[in-house]
C-alpha atoms as a PDB file:
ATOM      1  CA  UNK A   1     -23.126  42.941  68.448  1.00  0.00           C
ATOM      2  CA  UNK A   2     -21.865  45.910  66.751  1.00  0.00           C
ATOM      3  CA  UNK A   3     -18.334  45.183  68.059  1.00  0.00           C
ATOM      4  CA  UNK A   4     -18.487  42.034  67.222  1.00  0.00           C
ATOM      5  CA  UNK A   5     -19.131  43.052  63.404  1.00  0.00           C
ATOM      6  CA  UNK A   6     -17.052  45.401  63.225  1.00  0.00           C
ATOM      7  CA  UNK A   7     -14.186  43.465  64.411  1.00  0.00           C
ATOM      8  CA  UNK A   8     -15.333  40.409  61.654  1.00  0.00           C
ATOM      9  CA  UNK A   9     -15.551  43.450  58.797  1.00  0.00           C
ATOM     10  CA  UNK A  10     -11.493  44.659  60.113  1.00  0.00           C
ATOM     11  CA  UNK A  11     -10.187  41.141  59.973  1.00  0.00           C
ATOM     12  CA  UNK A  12     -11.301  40.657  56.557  1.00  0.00           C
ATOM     13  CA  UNK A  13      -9.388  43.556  54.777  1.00  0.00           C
ATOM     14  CA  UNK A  14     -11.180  45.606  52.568  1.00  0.00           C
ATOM     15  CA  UNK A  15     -13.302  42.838  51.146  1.00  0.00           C
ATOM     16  CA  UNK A  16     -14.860  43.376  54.857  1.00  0.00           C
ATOM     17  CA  UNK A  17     -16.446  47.258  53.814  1.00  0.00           C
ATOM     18  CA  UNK A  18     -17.012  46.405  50.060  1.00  0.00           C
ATOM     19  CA  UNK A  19     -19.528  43.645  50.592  1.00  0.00           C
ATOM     20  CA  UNK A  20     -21.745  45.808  52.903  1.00  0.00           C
ATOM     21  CA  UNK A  21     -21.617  48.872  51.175  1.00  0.00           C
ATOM     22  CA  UNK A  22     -22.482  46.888  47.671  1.00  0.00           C
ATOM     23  CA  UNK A  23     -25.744  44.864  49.388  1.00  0.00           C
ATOM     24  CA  UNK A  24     -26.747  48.343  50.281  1.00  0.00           C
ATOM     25  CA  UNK A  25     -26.263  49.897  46.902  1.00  0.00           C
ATOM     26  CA  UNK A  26     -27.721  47.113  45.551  1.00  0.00           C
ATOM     27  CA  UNK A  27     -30.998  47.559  47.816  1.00  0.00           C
ATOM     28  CA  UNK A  28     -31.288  50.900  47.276  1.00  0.00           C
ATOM     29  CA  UNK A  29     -31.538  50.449  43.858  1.00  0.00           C
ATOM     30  CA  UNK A  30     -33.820  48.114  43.794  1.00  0.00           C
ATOM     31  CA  UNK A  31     -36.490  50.205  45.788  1.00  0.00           C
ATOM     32  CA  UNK A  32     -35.737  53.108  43.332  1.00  0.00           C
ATOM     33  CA  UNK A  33     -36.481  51.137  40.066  1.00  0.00           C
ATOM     34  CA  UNK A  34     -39.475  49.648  42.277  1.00  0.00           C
ATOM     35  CA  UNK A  35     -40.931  52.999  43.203  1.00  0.00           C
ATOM     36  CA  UNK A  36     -40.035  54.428  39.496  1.00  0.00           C
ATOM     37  CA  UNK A  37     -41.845  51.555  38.254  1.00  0.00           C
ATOM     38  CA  UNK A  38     -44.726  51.604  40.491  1.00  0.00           C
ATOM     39  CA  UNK A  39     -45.203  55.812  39.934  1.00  0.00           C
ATOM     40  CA  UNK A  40     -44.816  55.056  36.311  1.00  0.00           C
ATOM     41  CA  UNK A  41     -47.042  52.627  35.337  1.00  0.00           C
ATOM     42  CA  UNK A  42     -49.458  54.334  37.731  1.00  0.00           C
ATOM     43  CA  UNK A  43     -49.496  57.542  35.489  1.00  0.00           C
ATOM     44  CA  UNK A  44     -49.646  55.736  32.179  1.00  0.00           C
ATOM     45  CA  UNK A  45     -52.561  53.513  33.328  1.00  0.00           C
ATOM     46  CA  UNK A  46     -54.364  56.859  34.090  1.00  0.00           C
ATOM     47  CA  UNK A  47     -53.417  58.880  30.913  1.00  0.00           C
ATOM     48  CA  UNK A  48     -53.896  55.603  28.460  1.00  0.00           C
ATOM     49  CA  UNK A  49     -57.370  55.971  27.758  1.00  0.00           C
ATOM     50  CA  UNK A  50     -57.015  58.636  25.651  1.00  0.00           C
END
């Protein structure tokens, strides 16, 4: 399987590694502005009532 994609990812030029590595950029930010949100609101829920 891994051959296989790695073999797809060579024939394909550089367009081949950019597409990965961007969906995994992408993802990973994501899940950082989701945790940042999450710890966020979380702390100004808490400290609102005064």
């Amino acid at each position: 399987m891994m051959t296989n994609c790695l073999a797809l990812m060579g024939n394909m030029s550089w367009l081949g590694w950019l597409i990965p590595l961007a969906i995994l950029s992408l993802l990973g930010l994501g899940t950082a502005a989701l945790l940042k949100y999450l710890f966020t609101s979380a702390k100004s829920a808490t400290g609102a009532s005064s």
